[in-house]
Protein backbone atom coordinates (compact mmCIF):
# COMPACT_ATOMS: atom_id res chain seq x y z
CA UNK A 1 141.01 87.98 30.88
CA UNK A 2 142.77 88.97 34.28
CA UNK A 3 146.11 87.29 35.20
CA UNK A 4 144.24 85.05 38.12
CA UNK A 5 141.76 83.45 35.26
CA UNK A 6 144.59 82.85 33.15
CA UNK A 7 144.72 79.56 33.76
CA UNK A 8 140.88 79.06 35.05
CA UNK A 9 138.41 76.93 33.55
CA UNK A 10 135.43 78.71 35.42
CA UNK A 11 134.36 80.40 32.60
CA UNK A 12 132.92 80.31 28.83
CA UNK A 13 132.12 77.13 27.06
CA UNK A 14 132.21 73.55 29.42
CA UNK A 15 132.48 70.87 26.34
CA UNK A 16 135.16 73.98 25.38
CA UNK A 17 136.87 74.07 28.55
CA UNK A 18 136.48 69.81 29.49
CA UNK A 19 138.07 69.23 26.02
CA UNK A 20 141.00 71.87 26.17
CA UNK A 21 142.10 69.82 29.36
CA UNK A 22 141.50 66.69 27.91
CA UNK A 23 142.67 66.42 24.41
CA UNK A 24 145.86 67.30 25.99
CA UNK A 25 145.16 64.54 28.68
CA UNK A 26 144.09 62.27 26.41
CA UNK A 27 147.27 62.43 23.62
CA UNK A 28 149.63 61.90 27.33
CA UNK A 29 147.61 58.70 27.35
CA UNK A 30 148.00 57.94 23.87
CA UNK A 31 151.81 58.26 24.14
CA UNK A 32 151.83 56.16 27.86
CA UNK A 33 149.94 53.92 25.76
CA UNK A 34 151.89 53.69 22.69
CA UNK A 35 154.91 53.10 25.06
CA UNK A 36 153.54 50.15 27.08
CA UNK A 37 152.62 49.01 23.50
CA UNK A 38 156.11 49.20 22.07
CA UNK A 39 157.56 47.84 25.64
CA UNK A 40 155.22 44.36 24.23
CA UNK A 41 155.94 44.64 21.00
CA UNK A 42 159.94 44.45 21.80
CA UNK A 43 159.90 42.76 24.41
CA UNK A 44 157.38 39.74 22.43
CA UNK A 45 160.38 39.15 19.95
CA UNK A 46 162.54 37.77 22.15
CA UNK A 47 160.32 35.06 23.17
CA UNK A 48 156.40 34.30 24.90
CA UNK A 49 159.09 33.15 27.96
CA UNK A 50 159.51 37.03 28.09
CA UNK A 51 156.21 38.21 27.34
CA UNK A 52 154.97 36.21 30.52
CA UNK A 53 158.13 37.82 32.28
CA UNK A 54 156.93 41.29 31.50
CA UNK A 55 153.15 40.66 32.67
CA UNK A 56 154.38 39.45 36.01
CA UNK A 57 157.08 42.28 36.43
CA UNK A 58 155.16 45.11 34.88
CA UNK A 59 152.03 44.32 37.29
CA UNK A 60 153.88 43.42 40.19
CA UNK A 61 155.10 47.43 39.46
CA UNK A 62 152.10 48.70 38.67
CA UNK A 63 150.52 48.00 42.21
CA UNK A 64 153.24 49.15 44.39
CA UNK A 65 152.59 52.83 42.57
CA UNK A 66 149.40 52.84 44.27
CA UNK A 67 150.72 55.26 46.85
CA UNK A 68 152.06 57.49 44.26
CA UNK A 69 148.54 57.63 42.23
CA UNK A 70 146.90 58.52 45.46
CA UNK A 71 149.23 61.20 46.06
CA UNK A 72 149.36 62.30 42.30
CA UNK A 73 146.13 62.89 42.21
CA UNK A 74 145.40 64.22 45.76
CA UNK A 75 147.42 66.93 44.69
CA UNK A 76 146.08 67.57 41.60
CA UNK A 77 143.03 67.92 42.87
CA UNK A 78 143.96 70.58 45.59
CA UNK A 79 145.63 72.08 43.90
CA UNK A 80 142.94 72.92 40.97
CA UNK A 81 140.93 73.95 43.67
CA UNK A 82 143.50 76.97 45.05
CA UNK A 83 143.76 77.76 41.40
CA UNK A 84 139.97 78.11 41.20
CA UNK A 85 140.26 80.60 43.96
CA UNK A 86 142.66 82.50 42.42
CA UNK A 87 145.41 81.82 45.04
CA UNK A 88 148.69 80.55 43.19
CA UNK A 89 150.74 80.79 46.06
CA UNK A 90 149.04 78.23 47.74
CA UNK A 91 148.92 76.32 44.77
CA UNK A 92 152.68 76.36 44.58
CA UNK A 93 152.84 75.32 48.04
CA UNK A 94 151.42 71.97 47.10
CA UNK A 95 153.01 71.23 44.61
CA UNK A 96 156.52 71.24 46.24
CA UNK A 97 154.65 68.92 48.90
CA UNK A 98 153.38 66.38 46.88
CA UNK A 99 157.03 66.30 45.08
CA UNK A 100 158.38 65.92 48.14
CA UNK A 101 156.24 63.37 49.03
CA UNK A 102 156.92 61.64 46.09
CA UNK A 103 160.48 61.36 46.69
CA UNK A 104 160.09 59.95 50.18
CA UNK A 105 157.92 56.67 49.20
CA UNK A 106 159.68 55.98 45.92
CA UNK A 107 163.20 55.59 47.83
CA UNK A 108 161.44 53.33 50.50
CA UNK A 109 159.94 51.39 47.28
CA UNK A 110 162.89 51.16 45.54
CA UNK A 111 164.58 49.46 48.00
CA UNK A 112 162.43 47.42 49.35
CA UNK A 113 161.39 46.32 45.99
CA UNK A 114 164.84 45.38 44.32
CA UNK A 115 165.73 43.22 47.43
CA UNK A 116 162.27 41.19 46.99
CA UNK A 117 162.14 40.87 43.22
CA UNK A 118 163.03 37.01 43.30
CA UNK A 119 160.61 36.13 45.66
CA UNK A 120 157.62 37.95 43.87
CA UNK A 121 158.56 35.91 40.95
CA UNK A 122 158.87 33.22 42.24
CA UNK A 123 155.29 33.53 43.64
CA UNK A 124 153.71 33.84 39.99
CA UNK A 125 155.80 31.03 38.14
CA UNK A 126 157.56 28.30 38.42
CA UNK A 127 159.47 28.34 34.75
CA UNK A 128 163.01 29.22 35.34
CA UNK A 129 163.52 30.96 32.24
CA UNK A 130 160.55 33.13 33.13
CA UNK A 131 161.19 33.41 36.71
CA UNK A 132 165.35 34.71 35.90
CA UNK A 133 164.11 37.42 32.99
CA UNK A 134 161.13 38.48 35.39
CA UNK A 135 163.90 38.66 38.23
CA UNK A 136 165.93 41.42 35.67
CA UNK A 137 162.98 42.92 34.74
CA UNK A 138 162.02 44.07 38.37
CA UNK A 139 165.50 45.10 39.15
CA UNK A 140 165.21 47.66 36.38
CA UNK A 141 162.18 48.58 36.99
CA UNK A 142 163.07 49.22 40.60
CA UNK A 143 166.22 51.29 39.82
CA UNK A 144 164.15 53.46 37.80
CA UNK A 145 160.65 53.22 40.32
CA UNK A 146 161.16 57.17 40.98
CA UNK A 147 162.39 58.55 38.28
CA UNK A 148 158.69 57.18 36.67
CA UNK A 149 156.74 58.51 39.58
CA UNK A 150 158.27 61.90 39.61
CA UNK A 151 157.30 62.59 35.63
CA UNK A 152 153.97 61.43 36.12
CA UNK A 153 153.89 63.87 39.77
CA UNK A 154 154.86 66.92 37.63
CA UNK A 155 152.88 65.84 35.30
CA UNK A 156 149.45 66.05 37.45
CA UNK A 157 150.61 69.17 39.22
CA UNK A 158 150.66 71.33 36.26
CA UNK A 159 147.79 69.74 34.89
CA UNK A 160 145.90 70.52 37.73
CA UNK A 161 147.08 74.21 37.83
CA UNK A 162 145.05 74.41 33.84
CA UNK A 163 148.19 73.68 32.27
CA UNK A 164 147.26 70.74 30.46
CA UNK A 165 149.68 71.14 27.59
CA UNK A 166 153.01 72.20 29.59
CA UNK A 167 151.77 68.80 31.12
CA UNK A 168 151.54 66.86 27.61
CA UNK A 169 155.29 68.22 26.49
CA UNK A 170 156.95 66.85 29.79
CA UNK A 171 155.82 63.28 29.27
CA UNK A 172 156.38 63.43 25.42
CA UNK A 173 159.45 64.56 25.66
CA UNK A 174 159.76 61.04 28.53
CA UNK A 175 157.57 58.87 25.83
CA UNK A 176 159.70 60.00 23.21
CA UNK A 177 162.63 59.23 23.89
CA UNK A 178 161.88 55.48 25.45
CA UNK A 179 160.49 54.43 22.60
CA UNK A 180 163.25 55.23 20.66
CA UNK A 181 165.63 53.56 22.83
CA UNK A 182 163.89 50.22 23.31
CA UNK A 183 164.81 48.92 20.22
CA UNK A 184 168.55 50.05 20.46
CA UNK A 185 168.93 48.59 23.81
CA UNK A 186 166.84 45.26 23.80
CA UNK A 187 167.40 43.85 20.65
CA UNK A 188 170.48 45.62 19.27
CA UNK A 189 170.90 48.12 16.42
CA UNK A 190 173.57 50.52 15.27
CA UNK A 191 176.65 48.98 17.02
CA UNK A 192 174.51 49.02 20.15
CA UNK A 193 174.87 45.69 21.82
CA UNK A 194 172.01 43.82 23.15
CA UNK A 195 170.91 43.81 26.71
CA UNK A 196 167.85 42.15 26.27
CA UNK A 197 164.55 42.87 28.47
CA UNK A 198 166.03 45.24 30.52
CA UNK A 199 166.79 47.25 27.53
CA UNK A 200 163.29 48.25 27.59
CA UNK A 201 163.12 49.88 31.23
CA UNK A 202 166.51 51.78 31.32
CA UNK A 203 165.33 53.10 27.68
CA UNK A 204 161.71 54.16 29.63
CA UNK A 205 164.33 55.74 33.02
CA UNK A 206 166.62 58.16 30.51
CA UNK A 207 163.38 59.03 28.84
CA UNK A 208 161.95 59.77 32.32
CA UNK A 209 165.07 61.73 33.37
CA UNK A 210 164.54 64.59 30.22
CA UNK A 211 160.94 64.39 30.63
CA UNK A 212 160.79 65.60 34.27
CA UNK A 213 164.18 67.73 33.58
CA UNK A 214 162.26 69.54 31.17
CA UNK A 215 159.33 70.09 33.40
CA UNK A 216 161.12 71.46 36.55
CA UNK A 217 163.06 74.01 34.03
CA UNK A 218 159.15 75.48 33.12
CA UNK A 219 158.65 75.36 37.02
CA UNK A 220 161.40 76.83 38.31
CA UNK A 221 162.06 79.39 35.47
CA UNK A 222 158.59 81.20 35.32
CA UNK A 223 157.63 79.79 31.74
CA UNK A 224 155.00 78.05 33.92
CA UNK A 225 152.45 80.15 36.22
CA UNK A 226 152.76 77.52 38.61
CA UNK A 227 155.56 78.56 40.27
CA UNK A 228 157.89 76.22 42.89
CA UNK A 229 161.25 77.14 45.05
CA UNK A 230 163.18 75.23 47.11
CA UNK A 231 161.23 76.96 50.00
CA UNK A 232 158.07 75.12 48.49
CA UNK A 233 159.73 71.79 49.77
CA UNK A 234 159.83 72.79 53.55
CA UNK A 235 156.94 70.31 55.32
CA UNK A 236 154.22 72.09 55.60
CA UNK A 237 152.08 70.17 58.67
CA UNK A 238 148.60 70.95 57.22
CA UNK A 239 148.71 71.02 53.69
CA UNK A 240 150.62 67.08 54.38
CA UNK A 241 147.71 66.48 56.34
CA UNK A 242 145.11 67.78 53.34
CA UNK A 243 147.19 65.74 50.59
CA UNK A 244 146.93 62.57 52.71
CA UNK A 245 143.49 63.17 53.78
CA UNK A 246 142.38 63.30 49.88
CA UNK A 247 144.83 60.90 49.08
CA UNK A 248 144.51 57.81 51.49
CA UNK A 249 141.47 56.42 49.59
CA UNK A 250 142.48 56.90 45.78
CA UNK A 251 145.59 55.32 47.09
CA UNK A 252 143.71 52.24 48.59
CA UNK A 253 141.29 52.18 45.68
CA UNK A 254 144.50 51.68 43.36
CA UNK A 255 146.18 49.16 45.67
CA UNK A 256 142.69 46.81 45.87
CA UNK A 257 142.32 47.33 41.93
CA UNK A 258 146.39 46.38 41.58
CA UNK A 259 146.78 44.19 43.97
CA UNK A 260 143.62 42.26 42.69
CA UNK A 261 144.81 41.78 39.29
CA UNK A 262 148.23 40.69 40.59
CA UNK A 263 145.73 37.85 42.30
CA UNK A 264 143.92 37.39 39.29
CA UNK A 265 147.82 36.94 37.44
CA UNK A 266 148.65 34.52 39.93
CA UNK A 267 145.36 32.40 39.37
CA UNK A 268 146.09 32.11 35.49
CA UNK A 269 149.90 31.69 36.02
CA UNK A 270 148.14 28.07 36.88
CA UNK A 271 146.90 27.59 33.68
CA UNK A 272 150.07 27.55 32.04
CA UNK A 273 152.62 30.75 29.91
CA UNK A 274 150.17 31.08 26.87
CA UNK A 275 146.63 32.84 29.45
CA UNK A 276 150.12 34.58 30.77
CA UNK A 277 151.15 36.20 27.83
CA UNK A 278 147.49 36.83 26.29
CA UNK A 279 146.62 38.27 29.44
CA UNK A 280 149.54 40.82 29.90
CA UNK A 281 148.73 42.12 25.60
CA UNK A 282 144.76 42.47 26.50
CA UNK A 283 145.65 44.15 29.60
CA UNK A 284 147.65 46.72 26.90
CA UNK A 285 145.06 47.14 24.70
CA UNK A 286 142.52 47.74 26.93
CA UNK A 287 144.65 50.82 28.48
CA UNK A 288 144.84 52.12 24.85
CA UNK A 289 141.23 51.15 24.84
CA UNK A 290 140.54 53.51 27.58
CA UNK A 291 142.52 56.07 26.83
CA UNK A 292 139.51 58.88 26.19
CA UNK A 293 138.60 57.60 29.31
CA UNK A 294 141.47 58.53 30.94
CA UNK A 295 141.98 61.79 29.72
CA UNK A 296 138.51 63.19 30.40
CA UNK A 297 139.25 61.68 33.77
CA UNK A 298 142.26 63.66 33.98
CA UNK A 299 140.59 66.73 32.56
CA UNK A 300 137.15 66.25 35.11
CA UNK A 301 139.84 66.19 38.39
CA UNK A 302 141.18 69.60 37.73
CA UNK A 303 137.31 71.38 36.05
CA UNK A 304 135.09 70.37 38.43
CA UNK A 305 138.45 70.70 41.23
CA UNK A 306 138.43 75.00 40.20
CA UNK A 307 135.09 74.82 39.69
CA UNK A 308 133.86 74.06 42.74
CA UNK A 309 136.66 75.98 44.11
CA UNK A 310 134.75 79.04 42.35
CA UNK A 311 131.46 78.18 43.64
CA UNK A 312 129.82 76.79 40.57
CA UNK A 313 128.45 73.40 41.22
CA UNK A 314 125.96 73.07 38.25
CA UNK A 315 128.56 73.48 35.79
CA UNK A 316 130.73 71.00 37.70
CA UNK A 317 127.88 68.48 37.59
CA UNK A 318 126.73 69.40 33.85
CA UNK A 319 130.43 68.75 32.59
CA UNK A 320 130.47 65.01 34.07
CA UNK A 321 127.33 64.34 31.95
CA UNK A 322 128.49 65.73 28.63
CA UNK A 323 132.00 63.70 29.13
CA UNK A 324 130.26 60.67 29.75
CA UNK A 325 128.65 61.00 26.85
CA UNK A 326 131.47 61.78 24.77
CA UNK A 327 133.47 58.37 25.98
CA UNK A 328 130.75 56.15 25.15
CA UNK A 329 130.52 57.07 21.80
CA UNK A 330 134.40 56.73 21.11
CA UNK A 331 135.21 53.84 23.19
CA UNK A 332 132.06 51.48 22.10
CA UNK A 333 133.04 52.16 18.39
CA UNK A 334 136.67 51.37 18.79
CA UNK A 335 135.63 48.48 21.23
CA UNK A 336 133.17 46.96 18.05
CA UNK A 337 135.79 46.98 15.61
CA UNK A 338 138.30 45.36 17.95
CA UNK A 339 135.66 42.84 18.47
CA UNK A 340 135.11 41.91 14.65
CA UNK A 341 139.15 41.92 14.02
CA UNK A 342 140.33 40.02 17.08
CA UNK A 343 142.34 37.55 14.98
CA UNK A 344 144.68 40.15 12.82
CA UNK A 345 144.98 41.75 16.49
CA UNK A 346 146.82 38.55 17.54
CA UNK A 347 149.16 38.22 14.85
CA UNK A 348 149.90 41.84 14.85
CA UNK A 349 151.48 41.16 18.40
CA UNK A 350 153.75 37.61 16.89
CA UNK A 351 150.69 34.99 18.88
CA UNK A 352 150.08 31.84 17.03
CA UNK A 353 147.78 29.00 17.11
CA UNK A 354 146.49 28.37 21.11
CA UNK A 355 148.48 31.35 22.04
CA UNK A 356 146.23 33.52 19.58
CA UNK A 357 143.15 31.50 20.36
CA UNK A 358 143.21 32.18 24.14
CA UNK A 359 144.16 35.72 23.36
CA UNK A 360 141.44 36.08 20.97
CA UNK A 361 138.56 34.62 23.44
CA UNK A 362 139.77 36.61 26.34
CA UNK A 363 139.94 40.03 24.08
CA UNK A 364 136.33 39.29 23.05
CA UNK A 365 134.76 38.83 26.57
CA UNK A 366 136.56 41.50 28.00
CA UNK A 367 135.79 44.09 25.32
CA UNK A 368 132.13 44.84 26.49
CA UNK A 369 132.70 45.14 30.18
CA UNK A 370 136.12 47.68 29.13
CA UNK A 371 133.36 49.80 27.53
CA UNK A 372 131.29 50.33 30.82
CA UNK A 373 134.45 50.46 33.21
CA UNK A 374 135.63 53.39 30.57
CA UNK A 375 132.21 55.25 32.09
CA UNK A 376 133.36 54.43 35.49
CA UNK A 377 136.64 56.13 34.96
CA UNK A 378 134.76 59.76 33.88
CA UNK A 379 132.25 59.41 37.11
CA UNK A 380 135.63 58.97 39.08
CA UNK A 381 137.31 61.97 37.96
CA UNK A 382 134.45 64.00 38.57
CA UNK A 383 134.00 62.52 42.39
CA UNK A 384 137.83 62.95 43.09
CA UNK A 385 137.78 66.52 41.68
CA UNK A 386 134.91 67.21 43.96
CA UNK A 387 136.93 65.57 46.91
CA UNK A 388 134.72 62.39 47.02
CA UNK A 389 137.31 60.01 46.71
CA UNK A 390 135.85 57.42 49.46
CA UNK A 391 133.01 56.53 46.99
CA UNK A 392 135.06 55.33 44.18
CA UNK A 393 136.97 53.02 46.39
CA UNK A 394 134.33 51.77 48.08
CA UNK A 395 132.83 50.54 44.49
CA UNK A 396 136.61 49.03 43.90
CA UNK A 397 136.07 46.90 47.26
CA UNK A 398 132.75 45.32 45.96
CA UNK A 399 133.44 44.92 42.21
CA UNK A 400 137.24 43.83 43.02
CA UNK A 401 137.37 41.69 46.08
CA UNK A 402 133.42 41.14 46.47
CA UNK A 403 133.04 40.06 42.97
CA UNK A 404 136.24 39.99 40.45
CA UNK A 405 138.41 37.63 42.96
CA UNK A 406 135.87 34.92 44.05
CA UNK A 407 133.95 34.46 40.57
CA UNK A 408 137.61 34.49 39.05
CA UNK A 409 138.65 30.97 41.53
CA UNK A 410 134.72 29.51 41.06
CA UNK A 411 134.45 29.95 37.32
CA UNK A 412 138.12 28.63 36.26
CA UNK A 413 139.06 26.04 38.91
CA UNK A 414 135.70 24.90 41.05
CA UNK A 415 133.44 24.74 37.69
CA UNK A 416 136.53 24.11 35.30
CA UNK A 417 136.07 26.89 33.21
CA UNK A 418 140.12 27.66 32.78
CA UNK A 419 141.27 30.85 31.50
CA UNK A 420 137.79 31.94 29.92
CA UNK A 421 136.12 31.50 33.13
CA UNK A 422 138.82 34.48 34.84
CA UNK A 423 137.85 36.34 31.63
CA UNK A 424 134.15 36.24 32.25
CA UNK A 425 134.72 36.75 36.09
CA UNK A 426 136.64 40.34 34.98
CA UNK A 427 133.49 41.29 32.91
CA UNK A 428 131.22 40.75 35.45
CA UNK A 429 133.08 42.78 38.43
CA UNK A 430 133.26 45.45 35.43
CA UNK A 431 130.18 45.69 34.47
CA UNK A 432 128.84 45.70 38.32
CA UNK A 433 131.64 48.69 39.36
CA UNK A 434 130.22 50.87 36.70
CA UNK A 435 126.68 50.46 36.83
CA UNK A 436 127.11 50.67 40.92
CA UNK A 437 129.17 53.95 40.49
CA UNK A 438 126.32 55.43 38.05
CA UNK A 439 124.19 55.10 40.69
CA UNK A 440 125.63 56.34 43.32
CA UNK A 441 126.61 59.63 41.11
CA UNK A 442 122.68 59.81 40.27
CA UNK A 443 121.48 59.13 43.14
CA UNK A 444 119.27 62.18 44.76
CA UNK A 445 121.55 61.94 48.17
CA UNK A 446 125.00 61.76 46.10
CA UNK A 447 124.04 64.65 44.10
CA UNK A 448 123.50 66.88 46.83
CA UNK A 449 127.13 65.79 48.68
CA UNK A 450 128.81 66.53 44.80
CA UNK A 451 127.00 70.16 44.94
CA UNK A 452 127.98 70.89 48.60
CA UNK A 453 131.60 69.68 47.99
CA UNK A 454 134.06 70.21 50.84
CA UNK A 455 135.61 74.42 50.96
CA UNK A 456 139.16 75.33 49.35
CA UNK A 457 140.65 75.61 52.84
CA UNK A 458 141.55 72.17 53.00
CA UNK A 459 144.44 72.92 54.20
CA UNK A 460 142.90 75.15 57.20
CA UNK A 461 141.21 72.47 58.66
């Protein structure tokens, strides 16, 4: 195989080619997931006070990296397509924009963020206890705000550039080591003195710190065929203007979908710490839920990206189909034995009596509608990677703010539903988002914009 196809995935086998980018993809979720996991699991032994502190800090994080997903996978996804043409010096030349990029907003986040982190709290609860550990949390989480987004930028780059498993070693090197730290930091062990929730986010920030060391070594030393220099990190005017042209809607997509669920937070903050706290551990297990999703997501951007960089729409289109097959037959068998085994679920994460019955009813509702959004995940990948990232947020505005956020206030507070009623108001905006996007992807206009994608020259326009 010649040097340029090194890296390609325009040729041989597509459930081959889909699953060599996405088992990779897929095991990065995993480990994201398993750390979130262990961030709950440490974080729930100190107290349901701190539980609710985490889900109010950890989403209140989670949407301001909206920009960053936007521009994560912008450049991804230009990237794979300079790759699919066989032109890596262009393909480096992203990449040192979208790090640079990344840089830029994270410093205006971080301190923005750590001034404001009593007020946000203060918005979601009005428990002192929860509203002082939140108030730590976000200050930590703050410090470290770049140091995430910069792992998870290499991350994509490389990914997109075929490199799927240079990609999987830099964030398990990050996942790695803050998992083993959360435990020595939070709760104390080995002369190590406790510093309680914080302990969990300056474990994740020195596991972030190797993991993105470690990546910019392969970059910068050749072991990678993506290739940057510091003269990679002079602006470049148009390729700027191609990230943020491909980037502005993934980016508002992710801010309606965050932002929404910090809404959604705020509505069953009302109904007291226990929703809170069952909330924030769903919320955890339907990310490891989705993780198949995810990946194949991942692994869609950057085949049908080169593909249609190369030329070869069919096999773009043919690989969305097979993947969406593939997720529905992991996820909705996962997803039925969840359902059966709710209850050891909830003790497994230390909730008792109503805090394990609220967690149990809103695991059970949400469990169907996870399955479908799982599908909308793959037909997302596949429109990004074909530069159609206006569609999928234009699905997020109806299911989210058309659907999700006035069913949430009708069905808890105007009919009196409580907590169940947000529950089955999440379902329904999931279930509507999916089938809306399957449409749209199957529709005969739709099919004909994914085949006539927009050129490689993005960055000529």
């Amino acid at each position: 195989m010649g040097d340029s196809q090194k890296n390609s995935v325009t040729t041989g086998s597509i459930k081959a080619e889909v699953l060599r980018l996405g088992i990779p993809a897929c095991t990065e979720e995993i480990l994201l997931s398993s750390e979130r996991l262990a961030e709950a699991f440490w974080i729930g032994h100190l107290g349901h006070e701190y539980l609710a502190a985490m889900s109010i800090g950890s989403v209140t994080l989670l949407s301001l990296r909206a920009i960053g997903q936007g521009v994560r996978v912008a450049g991804q996804t230009l990237l794979a397509r300079y790759v699919g043409a066989g032109d890596w010096h262009g393909a480096s030349s992203v990449a040192g924009q979208i790090l640079a990029i990344t840089v830029a907003y994270s410093l205006c986040i971080t301190s923005i963020g750590y001034i404001f982190s009593a007020a946000f709290m203060h918005l979601f609860s009005s428990d002192p206890k929860v509203i002082e550990q939140g108030t730590h949390y976000l200050h930590a989480g703050f410090i470290i705000f770049g140091l995430v987004d910069l792992n998870f930028a290499l991350a994509h780059l490389v990914r997109g550039a075929g490199e799927s498993g240079l990609a999987l070693m830099g964030i398990a090197v990050a996942t790695g080591i803050g998992i083993l730290g959360m435990p020595l930091l939070t709760i104390g062990a080995f002369g190590i003195e406790s510093i309680g929730i914080v302990g969990v986010i300056y474990s994740l920030g020195v596991g972030r710190i190797a993991g993105s060391s470690f990546l910019i070594v392969c970059l910068a030393s050749g072991y990678s065929r993506l290739q940057i220099s510091p003269s990679h990190l002079i602006p470049r005017p148009k390729i700027i203007r191609a990230a943020l042209h491909l980037s502005w809607p993934i980016s508002v997509q992710s801010l309606l979908e965050r932002s929404a669920r910090v809404i959604i937070l705020r509505i069953i903050a009302i109904l007291g710490t226990y929703p809170v706290a069952a909330y924030g551990v769903v919320q955890r297990i339907g990310q490891s839920l989705q993780i198949p999703a995810f990946g194949i997501r991942a692994a869609l951007r950057t085949f049908v990206g080169q593909n249609l960089g190369a030329g070869m729409s069919v096999r773009a289109r043919n690989a969305t189909t097979m993947s969406l097959k593939l997720v529905v037959a992991i996820i909705g068998t996962v997803a039925s034995l969840l359902f059966v085994y709710a209850e050891y679920v909830a003790e497994a994460f230390g909730l008792e009596s109503e805090g394990a019955a609220v967690f149990v009813t809103c695991l059970r509702i949400l469990l169907p509608g996870l399955l479908l959004e799982s599908c909308q995940q793959v037909f997302e990948g596949a429109f990004q990677g074909a530069s159609r990232s206006l569609v999928p947020m234009l699905v997020a505005v109806i299911a989210g703010w058309g659907i999700r956020m006035p069913l949430a206030y009708v069905f808890s507070v105007v009919i009196g539903w409580g907590a169940p009623g947000i529950w089955w108001a999440i379902a329904a905006s999931q279930v509507i988002g999916s089938l809306s996007l399957a449409f749209w992807f199957m529709s005969t206009n739709t099919r004909v914009k994914f085949t006539v994608a927009s050129p490689i020259s993005f960055a000529d326009k």
